[in-house]
Protein backbone atom coordinates (compact mmCIF):
# COMPACT_ATOMS: atom_id res chain seq x y z
CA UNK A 1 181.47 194.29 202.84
CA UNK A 2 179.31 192.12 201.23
CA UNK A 3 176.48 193.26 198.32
CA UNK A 4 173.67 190.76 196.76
CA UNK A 5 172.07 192.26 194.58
CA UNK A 6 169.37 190.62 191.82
CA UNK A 7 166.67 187.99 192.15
CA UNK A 8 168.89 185.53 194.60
CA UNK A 9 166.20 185.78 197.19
CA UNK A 10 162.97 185.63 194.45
CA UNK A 11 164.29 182.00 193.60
CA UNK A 12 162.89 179.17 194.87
CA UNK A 13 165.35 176.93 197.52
CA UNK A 14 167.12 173.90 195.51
CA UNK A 15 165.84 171.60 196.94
CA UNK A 16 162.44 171.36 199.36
CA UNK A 17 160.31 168.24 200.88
CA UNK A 18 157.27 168.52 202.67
CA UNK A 19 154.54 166.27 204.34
CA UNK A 20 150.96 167.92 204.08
CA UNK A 21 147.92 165.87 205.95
CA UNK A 22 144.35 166.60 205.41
CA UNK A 23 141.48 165.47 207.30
CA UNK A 24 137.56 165.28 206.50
CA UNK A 25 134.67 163.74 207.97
CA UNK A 26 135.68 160.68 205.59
CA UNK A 27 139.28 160.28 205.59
CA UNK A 28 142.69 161.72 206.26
CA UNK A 29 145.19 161.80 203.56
CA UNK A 30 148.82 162.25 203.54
CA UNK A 31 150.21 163.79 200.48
CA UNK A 32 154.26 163.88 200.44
CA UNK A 33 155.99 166.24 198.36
CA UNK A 34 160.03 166.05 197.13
CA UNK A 35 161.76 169.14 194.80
CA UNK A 36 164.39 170.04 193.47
CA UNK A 37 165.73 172.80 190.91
CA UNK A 38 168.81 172.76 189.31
CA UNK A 39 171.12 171.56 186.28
CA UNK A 40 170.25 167.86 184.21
CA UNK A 41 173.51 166.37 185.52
CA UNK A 42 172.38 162.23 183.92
CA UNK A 43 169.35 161.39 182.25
CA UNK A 44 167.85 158.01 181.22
CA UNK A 45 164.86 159.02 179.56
CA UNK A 46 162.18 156.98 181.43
CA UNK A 47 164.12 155.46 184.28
CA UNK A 48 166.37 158.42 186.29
CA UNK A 49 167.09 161.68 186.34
CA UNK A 50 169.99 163.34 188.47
CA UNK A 51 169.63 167.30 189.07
CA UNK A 52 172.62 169.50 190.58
CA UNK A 53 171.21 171.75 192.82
CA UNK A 54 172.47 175.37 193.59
CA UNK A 55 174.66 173.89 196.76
CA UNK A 56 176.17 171.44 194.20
CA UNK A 57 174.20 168.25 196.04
CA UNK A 58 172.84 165.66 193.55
CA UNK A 59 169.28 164.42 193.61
CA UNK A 60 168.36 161.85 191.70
CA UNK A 61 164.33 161.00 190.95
CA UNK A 62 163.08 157.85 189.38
CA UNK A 63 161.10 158.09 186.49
CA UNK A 64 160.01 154.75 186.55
CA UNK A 65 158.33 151.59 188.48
CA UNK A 66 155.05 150.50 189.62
CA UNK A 67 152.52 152.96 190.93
CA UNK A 68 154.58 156.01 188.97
CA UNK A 69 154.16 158.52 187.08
CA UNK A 70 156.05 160.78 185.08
CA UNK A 71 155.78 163.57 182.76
CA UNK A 72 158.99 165.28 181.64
CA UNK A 73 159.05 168.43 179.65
CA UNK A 74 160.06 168.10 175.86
CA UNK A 75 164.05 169.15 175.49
CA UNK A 76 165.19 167.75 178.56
CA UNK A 77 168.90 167.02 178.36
CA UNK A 78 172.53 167.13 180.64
CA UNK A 79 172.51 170.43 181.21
CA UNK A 80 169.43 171.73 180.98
CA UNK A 81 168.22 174.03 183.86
CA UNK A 82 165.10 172.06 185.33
CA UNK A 83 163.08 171.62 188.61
CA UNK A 84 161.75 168.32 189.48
CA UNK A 85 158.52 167.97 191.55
CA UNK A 86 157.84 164.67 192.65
CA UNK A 87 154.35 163.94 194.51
CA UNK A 88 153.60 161.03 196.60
CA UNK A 89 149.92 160.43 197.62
CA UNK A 90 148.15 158.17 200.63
CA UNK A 91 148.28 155.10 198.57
CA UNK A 92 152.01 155.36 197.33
CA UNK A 93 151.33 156.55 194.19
CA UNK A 94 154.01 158.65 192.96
CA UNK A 95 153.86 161.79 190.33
CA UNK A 96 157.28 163.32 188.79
CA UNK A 97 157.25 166.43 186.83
CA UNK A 98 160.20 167.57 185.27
CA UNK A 99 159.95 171.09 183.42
CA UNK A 100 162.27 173.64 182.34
CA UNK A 101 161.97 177.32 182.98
CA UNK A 102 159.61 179.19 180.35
CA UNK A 103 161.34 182.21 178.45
CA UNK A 104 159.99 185.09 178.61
CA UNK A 105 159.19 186.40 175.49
CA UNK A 106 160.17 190.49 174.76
CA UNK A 107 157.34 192.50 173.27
CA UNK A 108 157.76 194.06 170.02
CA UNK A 109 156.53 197.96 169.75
CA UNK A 110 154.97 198.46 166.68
CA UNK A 111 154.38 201.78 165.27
């Protein structure tokens, strides 16, 4: 017999991509999206990052090059736990965000 219990289905999958298209009377634009969440496994502050997803497959995002973008969260080291969203728009312009879980601060009762 087998028991899960927790938050393992409330996380988000390691590692997603997706391809959304939109159309208007004026255009259609493609808008490609790559993600992953996971452990800082190398970092070269502004050129790569490699992330070790929960099924222990490496993905590695550039942080650098023409028509990119990246904005990586303050703290970011080898072993941090991170997720990596990188955005990809009609005209190959690329967006990486790298940020790390927020803590959740504990409220203090006061009398």
């Amino acid at each position: 017999m087998v028991l899960i219990t927790g938050g393992l289905f409330a996380q988000a999958p390691a590692e997603t991509e997706q391809t959304t298209k939109k159309t208007t009377a004026t255009a259609t634009t493609k808008t490609q999206l790559h993600s992953a969440s996971g452990t800082v496994k190398d970092y070269a502050e502004g050129k790569s990052i490699v992330v070790t997803n929960a099924k222990g497959k490496d993905v590695t995002f550039d942080l650098s090059g023409d028509n990119l973008t990246a904005k990586v969260a303050p703290g970011v080291a080898i072993g941090s736990k991170v997720k990596v969203i990188e955005k990809t728009d009609n005209a190959g312009k690329k967006m990486v965000t790298v940020s790390m879980p927020t803590k959740h601060k504990k409220a203090s009762s006061g009398a």
